[in-house]
PDB file of N, CA and C in Angstrom:
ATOM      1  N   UNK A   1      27.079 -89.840 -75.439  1.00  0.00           N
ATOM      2  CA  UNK A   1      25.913 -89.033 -75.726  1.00  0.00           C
ATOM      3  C   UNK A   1      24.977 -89.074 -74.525  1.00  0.00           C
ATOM      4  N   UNK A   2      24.312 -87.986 -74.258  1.00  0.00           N
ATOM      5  CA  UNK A   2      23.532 -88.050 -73.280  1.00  0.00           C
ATOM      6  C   UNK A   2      21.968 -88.253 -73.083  1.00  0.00           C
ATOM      7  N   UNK A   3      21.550 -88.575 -72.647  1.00  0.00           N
ATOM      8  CA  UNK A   3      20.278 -89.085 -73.022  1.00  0.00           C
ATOM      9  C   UNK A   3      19.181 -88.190 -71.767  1.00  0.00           C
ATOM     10  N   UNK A   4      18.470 -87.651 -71.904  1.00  0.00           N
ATOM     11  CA  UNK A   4      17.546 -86.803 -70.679  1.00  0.00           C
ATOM     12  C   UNK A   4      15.845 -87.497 -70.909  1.00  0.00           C
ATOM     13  N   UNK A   5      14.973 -87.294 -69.810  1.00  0.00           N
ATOM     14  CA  UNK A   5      14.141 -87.849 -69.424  1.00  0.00           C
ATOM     15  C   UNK A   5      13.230 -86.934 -68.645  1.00  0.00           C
ATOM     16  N   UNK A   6      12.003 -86.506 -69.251  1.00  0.00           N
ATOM     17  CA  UNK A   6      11.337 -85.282 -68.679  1.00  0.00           C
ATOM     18  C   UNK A   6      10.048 -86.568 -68.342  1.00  0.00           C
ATOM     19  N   UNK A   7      10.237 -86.222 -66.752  1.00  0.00           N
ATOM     20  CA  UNK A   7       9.509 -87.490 -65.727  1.00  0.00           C
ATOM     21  C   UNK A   7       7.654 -86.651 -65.493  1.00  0.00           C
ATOM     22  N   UNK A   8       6.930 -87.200 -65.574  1.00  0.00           N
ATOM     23  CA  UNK A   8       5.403 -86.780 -65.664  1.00  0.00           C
ATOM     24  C   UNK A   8       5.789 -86.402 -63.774  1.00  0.00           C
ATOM     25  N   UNK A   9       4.881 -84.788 -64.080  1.00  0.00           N
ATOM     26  CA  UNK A   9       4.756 -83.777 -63.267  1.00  0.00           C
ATOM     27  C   UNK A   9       3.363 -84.140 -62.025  1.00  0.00           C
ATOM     28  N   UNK A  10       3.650 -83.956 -60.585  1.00  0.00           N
ATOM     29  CA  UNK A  10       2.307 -84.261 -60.138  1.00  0.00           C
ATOM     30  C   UNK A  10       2.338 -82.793 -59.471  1.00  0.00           C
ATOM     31  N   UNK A  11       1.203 -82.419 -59.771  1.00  0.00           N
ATOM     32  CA  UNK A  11       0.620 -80.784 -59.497  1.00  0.00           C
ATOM     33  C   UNK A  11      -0.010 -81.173 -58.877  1.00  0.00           C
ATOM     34  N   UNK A  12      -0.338 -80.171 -57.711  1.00  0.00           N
ATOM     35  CA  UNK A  12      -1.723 -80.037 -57.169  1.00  0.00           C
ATOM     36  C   UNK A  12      -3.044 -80.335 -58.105  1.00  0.00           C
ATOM     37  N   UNK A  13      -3.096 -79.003 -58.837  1.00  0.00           N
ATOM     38  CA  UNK A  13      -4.611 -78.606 -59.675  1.00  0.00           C
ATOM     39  C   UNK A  13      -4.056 -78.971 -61.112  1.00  0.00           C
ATOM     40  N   UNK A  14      -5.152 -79.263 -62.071  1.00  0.00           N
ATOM     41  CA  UNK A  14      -5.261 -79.037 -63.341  1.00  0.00           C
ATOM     42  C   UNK A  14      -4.559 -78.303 -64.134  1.00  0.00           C
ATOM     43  N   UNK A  15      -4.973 -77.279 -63.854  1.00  0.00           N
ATOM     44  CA  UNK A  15      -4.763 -76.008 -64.687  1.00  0.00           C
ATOM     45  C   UNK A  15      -2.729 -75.911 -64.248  1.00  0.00           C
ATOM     46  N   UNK A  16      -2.435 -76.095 -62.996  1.00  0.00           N
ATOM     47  CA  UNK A  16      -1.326 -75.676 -62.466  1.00  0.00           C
ATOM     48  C   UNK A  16      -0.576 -76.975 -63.301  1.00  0.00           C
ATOM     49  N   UNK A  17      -1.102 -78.175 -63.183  1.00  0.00           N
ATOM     50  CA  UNK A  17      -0.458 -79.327 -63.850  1.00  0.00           C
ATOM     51  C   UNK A  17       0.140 -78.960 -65.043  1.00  0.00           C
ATOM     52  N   UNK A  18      -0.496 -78.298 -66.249  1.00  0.00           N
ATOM     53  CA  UNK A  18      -0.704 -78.329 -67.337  1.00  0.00           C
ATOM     54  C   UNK A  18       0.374 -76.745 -67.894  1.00  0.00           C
ATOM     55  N   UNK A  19       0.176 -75.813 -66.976  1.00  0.00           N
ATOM     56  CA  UNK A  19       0.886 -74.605 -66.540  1.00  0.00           C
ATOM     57  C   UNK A  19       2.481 -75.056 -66.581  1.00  0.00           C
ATOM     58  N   UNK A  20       2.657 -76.057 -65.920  1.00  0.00           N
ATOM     59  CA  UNK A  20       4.042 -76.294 -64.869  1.00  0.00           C
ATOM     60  C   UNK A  20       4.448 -77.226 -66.371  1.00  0.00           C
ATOM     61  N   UNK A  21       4.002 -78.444 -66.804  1.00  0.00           N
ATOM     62  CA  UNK A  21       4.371 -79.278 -67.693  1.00  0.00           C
ATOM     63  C   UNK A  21       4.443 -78.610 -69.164  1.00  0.00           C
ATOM     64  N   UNK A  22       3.992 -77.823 -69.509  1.00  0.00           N
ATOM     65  CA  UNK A  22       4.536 -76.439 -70.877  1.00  0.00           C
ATOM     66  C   UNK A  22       5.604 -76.043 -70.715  1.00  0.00           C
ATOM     67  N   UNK A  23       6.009 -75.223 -69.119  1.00  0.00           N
ATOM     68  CA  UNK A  23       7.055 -74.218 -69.024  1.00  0.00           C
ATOM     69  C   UNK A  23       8.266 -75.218 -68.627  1.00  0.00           C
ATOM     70  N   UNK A  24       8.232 -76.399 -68.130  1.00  0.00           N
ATOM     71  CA  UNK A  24       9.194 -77.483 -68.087  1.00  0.00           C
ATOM     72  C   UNK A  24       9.599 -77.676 -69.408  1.00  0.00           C
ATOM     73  N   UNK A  25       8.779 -77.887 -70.357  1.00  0.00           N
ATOM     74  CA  UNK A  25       8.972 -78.756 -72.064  1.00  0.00           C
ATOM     75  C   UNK A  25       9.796 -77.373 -72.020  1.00  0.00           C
ATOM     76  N   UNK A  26       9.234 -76.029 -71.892  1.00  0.00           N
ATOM     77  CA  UNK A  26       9.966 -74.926 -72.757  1.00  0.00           C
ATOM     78  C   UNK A  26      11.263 -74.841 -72.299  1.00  0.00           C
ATOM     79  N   UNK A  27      11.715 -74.844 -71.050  1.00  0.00           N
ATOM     80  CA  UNK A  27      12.936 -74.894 -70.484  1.00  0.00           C
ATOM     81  C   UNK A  27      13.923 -75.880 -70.694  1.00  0.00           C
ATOM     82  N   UNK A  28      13.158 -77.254 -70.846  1.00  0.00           N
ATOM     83  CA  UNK A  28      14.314 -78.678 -71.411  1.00  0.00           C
ATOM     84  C   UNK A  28      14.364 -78.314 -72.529  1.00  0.00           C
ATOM     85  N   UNK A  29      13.424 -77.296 -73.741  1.00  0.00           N
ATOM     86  CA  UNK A  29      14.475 -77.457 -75.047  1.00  0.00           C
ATOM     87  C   UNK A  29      15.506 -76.160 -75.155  1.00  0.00           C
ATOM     88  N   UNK A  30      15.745 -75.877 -74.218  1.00  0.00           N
ATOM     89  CA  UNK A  30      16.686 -74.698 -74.276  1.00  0.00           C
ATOM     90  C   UNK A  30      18.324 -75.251 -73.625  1.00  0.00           C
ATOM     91  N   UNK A  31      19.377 -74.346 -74.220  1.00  0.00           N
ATOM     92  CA  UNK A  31      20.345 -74.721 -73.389  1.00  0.00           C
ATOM     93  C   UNK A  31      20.507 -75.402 -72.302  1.00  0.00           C
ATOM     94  N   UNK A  32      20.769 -76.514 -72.022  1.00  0.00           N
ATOM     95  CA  UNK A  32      20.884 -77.062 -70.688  1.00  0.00           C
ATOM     96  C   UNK A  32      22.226 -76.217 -69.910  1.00  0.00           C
ATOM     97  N   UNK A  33      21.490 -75.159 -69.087  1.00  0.00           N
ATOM     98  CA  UNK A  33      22.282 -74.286 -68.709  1.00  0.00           C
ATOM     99  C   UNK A  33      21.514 -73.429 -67.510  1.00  0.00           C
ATOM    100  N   UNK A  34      22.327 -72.864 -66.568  1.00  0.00           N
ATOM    101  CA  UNK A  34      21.474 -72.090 -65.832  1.00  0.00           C
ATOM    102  C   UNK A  34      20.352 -70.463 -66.451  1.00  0.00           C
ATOM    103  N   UNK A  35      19.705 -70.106 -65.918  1.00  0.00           N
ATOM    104  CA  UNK A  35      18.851 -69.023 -66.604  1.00  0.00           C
ATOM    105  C   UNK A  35      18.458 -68.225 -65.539  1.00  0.00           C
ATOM    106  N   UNK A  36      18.612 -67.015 -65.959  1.00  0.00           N
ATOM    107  CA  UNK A  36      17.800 -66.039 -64.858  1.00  0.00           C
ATOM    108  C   UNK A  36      16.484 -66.071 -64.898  1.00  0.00           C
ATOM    109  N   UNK A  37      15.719 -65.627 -63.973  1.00  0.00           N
ATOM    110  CA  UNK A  37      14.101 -65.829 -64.062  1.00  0.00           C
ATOM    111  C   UNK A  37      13.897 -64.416 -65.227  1.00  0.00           C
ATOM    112  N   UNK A  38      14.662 -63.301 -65.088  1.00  0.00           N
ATOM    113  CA  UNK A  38      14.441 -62.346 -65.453  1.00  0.00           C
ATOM    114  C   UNK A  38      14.422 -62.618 -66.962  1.00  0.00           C
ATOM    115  N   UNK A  39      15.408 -63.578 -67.611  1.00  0.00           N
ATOM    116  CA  UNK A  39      15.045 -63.827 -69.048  1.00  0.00           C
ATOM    117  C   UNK A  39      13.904 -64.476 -69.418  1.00  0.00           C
ATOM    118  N   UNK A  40      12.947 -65.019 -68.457  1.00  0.00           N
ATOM    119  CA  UNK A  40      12.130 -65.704 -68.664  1.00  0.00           C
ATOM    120  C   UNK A  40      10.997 -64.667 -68.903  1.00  0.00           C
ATOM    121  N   UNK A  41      10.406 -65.296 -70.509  1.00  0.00           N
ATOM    122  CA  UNK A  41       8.853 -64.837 -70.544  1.00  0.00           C
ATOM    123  C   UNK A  41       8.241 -65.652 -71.475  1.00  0.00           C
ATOM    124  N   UNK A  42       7.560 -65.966 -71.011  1.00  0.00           N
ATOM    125  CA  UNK A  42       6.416 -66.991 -71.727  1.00  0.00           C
ATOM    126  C   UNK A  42       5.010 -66.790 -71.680  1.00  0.00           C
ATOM    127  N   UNK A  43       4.550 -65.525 -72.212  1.00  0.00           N
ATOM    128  CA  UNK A  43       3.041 -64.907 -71.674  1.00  0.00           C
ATOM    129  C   UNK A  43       2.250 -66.084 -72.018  1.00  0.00           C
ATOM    130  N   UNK A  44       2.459 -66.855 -73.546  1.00  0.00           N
ATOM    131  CA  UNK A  44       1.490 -67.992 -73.606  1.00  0.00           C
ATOM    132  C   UNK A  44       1.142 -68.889 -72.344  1.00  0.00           C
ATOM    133  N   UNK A  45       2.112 -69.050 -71.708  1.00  0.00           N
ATOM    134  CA  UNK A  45       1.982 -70.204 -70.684  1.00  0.00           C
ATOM    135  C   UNK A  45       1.762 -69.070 -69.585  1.00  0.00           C
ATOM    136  N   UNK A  46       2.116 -68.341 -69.251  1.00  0.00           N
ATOM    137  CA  UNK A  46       1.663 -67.704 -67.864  1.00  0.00           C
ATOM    138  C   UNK A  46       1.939 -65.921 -67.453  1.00  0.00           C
ATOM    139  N   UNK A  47       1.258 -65.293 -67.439  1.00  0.00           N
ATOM    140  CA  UNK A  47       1.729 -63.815 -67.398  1.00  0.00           C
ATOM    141  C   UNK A  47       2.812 -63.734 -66.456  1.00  0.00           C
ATOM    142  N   UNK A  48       2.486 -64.296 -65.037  1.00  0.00           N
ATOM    143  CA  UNK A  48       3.731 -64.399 -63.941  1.00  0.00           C
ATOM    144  C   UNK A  48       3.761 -66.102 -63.727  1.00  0.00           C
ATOM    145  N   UNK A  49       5.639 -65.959 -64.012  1.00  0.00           N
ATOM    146  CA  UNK A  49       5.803 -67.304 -64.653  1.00  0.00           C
ATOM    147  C   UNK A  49       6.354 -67.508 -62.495  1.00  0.00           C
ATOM    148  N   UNK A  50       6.471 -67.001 -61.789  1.00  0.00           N
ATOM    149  CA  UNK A  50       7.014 -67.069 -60.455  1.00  0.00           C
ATOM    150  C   UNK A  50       6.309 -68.715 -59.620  1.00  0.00           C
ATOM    151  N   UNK A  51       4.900 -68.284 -59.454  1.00  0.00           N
ATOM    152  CA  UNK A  51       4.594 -69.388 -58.480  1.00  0.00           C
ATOM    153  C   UNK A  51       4.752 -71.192 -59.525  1.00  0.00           C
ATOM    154  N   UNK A  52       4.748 -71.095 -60.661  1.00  0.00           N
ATOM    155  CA  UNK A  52       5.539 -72.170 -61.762  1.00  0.00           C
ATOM    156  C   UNK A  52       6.665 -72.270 -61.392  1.00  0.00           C
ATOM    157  N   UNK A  53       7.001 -71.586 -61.966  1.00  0.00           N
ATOM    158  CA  UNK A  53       8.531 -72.162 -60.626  1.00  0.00           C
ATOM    159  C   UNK A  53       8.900 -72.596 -60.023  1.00  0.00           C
ATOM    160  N   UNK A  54       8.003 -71.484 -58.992  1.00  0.00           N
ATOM    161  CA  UNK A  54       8.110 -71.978 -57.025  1.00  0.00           C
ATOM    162  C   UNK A  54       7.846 -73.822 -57.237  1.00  0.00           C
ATOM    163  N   UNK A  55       6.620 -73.979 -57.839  1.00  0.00           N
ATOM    164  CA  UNK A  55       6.183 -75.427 -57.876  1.00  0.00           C
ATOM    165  C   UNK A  55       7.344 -76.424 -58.527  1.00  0.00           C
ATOM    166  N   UNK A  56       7.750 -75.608 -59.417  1.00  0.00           N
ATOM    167  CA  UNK A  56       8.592 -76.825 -60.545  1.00  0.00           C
ATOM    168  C   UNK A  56       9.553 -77.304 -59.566  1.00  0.00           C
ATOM    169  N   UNK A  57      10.150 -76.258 -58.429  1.00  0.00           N
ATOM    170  CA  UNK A  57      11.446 -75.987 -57.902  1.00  0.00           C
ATOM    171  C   UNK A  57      11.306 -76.655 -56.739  1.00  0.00           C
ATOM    172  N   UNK A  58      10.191 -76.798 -56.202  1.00  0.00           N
ATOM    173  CA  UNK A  58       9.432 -77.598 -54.621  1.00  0.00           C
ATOM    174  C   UNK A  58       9.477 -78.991 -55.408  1.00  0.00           C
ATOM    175  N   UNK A  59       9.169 -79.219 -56.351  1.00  0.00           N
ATOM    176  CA  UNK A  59       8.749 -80.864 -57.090  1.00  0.00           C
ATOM    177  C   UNK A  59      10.106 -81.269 -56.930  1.00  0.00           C
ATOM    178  N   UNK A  60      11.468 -80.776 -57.405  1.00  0.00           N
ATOM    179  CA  UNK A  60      12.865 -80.930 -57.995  1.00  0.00           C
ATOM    180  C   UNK A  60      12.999 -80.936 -59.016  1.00  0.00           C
ATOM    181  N   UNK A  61      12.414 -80.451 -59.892  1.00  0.00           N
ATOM    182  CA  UNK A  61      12.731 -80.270 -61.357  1.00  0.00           C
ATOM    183  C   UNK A  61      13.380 -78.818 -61.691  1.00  0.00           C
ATOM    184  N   UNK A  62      13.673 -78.238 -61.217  1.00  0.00           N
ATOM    185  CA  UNK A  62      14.129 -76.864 -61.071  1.00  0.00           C
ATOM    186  C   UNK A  62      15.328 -76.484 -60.221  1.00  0.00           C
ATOM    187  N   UNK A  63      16.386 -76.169 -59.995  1.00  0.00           N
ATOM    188  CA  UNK A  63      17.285 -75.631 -59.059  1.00  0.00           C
ATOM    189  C   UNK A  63      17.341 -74.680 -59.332  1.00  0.00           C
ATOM    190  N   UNK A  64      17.858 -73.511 -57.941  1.00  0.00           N
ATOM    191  CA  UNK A  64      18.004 -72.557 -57.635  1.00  0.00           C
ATOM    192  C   UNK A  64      19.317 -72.065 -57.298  1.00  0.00           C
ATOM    193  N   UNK A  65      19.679 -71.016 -57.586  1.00  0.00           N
ATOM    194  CA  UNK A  65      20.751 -70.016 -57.558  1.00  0.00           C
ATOM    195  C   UNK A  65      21.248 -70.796 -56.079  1.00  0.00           C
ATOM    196  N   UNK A  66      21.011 -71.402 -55.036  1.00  0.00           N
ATOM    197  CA  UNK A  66      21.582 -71.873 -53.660  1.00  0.00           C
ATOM    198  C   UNK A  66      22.299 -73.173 -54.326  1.00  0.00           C
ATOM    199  N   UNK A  67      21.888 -73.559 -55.155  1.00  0.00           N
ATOM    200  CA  UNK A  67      22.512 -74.423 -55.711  1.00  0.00           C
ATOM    201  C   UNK A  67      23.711 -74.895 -56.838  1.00  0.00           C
ATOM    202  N   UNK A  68      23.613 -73.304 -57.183  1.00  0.00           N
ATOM    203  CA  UNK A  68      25.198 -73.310 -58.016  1.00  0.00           C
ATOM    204  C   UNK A  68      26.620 -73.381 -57.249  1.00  0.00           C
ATOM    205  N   UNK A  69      27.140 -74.089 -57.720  1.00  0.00           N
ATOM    206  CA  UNK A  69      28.893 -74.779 -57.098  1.00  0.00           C
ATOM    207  C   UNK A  69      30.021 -74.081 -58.385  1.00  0.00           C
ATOM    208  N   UNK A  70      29.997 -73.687 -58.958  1.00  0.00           N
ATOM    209  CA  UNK A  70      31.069 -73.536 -59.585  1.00  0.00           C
ATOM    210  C   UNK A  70      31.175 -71.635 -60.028  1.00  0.00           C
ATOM    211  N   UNK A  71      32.368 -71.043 -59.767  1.00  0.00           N
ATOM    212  CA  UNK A  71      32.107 -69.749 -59.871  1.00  0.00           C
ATOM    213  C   UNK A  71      32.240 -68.885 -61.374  1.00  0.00           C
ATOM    214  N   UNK A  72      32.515 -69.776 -62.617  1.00  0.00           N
ATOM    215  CA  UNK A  72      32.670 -69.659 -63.923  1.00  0.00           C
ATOM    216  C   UNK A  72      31.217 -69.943 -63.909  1.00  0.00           C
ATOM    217  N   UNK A  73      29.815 -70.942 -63.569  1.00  0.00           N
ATOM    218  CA  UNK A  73      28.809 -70.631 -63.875  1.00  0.00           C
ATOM    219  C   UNK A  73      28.202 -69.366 -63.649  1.00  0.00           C
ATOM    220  N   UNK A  74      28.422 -69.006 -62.260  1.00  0.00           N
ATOM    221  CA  UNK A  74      27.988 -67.463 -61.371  1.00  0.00           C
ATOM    222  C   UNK A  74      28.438 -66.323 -62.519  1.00  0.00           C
ATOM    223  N   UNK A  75      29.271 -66.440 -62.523  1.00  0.00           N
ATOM    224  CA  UNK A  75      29.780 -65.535 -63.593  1.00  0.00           C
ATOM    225  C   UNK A  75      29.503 -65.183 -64.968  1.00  0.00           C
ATOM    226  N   UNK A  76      28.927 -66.309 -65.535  1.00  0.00           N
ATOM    227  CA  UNK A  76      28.708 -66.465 -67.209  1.00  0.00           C
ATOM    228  C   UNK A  76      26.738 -65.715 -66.871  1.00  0.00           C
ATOM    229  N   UNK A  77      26.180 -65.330 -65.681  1.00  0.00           N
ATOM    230  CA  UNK A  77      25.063 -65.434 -65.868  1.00  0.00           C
ATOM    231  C   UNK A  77      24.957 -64.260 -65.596  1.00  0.00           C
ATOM    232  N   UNK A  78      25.840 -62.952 -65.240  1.00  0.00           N
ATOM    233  CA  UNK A  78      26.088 -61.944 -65.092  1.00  0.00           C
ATOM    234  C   UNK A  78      26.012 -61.217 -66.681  1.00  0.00           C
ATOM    235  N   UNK A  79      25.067 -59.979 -66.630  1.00  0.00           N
ATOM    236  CA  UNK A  79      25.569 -59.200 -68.057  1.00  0.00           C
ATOM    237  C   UNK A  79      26.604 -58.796 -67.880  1.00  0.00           C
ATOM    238  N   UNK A  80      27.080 -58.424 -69.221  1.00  0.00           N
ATOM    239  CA  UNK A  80      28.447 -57.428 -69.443  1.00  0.00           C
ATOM    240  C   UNK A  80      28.467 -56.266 -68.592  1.00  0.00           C
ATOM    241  N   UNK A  81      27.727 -55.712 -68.361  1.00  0.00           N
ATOM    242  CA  UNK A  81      27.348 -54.793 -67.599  1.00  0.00           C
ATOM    243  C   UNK A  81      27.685 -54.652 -66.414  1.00  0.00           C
ATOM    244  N   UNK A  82      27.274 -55.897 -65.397  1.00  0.00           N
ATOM    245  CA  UNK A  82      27.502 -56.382 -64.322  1.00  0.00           C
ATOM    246  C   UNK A  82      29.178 -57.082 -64.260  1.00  0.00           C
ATOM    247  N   UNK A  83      29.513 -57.696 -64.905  1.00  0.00           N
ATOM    248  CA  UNK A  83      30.857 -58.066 -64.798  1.00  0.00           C
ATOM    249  C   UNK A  83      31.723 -56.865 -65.027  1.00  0.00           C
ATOM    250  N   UNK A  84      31.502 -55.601 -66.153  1.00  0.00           N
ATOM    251  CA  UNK A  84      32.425 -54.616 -65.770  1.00  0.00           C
ATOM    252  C   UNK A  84      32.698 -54.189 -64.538  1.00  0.00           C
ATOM    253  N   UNK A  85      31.383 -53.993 -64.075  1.00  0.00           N
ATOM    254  CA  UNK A  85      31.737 -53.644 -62.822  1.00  0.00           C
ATOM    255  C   UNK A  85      32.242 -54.419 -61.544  1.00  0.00           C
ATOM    256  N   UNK A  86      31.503 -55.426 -61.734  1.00  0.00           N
ATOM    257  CA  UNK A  86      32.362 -56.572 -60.983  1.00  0.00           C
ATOM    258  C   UNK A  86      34.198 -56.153 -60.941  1.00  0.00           C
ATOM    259  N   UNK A  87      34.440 -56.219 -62.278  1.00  0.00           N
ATOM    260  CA  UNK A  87      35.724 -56.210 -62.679  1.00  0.00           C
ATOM    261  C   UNK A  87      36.349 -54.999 -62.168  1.00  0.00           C
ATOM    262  N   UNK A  88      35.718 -53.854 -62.310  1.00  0.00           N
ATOM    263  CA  UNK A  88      36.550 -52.841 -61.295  1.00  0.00           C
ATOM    264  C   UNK A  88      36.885 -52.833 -60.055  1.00  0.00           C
ATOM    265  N   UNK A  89      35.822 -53.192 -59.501  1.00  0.00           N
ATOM    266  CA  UNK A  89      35.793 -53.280 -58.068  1.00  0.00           C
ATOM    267  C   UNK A  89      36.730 -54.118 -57.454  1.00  0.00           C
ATOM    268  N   UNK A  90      37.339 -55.279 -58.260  1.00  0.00           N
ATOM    269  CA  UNK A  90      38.221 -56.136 -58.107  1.00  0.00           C
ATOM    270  C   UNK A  90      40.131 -55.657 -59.195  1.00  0.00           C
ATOM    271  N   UNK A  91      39.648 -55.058 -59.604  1.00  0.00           N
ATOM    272  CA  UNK A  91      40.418 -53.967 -59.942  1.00  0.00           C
ATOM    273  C   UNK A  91      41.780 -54.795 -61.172  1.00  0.00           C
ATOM    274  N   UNK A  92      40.938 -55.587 -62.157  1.00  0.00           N
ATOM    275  CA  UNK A  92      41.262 -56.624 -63.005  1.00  0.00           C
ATOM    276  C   UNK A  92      42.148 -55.605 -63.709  1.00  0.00           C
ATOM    277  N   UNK A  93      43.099 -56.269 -64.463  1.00  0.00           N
ATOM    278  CA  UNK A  93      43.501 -55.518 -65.848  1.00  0.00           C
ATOM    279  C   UNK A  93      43.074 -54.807 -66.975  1.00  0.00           C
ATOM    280  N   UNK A  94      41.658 -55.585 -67.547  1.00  0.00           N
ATOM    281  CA  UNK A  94      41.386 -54.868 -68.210  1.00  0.00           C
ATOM    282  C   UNK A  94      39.705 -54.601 -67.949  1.00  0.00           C
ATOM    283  N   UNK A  95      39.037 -53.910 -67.334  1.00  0.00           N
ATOM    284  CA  UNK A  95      37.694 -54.516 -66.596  1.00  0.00           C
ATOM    285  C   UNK A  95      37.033 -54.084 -68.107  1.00  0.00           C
ATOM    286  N   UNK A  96      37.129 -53.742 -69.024  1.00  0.00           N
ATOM    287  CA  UNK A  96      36.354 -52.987 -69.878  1.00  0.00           C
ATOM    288  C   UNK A  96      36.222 -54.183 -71.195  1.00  0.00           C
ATOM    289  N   UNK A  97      37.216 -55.160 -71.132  1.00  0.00           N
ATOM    290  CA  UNK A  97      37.206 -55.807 -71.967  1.00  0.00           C
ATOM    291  C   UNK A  97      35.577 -56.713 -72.197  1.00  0.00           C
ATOM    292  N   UNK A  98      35.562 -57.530 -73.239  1.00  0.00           N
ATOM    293  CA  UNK A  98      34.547 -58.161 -73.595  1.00  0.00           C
ATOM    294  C   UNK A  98      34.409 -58.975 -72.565  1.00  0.00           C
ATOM    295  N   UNK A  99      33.204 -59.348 -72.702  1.00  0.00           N
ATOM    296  CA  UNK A  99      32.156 -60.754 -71.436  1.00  0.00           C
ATOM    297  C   UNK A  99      32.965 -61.788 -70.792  1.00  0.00           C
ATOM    298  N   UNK A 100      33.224 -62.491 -72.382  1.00  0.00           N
ATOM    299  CA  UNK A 100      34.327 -63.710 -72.342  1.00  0.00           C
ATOM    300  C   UNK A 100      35.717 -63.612 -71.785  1.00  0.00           C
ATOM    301  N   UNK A 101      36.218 -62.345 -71.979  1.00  0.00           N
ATOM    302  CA  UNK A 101      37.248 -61.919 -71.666  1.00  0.00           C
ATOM    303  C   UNK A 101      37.224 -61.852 -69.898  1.00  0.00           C
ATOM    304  N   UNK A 102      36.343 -61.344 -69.599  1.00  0.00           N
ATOM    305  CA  UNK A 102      36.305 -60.659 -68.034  1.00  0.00           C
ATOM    306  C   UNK A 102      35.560 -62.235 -67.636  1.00  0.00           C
ATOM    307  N   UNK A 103      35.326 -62.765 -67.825  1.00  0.00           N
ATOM    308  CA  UNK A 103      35.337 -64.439 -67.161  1.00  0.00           C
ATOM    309  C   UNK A 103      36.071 -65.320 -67.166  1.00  0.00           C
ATOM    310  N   UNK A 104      36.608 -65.156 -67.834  1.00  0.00           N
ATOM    311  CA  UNK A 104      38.020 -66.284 -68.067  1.00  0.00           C
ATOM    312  C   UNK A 104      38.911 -65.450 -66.929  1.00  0.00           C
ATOM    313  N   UNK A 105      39.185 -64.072 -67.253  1.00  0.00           N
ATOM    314  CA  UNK A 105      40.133 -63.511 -65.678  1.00  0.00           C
ATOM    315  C   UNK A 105      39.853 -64.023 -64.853  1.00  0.00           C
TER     316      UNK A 105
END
């Protein structure tokens, strides 16, 4: 079993402290999994969730897309949308098939 550990945040400012340590809690109770920024919205905590980020991601509590190693993650974070086409262009068997389907190819 795994055990995780959300380590007290040092912010610059107040407000940014308090900003950054919400959208951390909101992100550790979610899938421990990669996420696009684009799914991200959290108006409670911040209209533009970007320079949170930038900070979470400068601290190390955050990794970035430079940092994915495995190409089944790259892939699973792609819409259906994007992997069809992926899939043509690479000119798969069945590019039209479902998500799961066109990642496992």
């Amino acid at each position: 079993m795994r055990s995780y550990r959300i380590p007290l945040l040092v912010i610059s400012s107040q407000e940014s402290k308090t900003t950054g340590q919400k959208l951390y809690v909101r992100l550790f109770q979610r899938k421990l999994s990669w996420i696009k920024m684009t799914k991200l919205e959290y108006e409670e905590i911040a209209s533009d969730l970007t320079p949170v980020i930038e900070e979470l991601t400068n601290a190390g509590f955050l990794q970035t897309e430079s940092e994915l190693q495995e190409l089944s993650e790259v892939l699973e974070l792609l819409s259906a949308p994007e992997l069809k086409s992926l899939a043509k262009t690479f000119h798969l068997v069945n590019p039209n098939g479902q998500k799961q389907q066109l990642v496992d190819a």
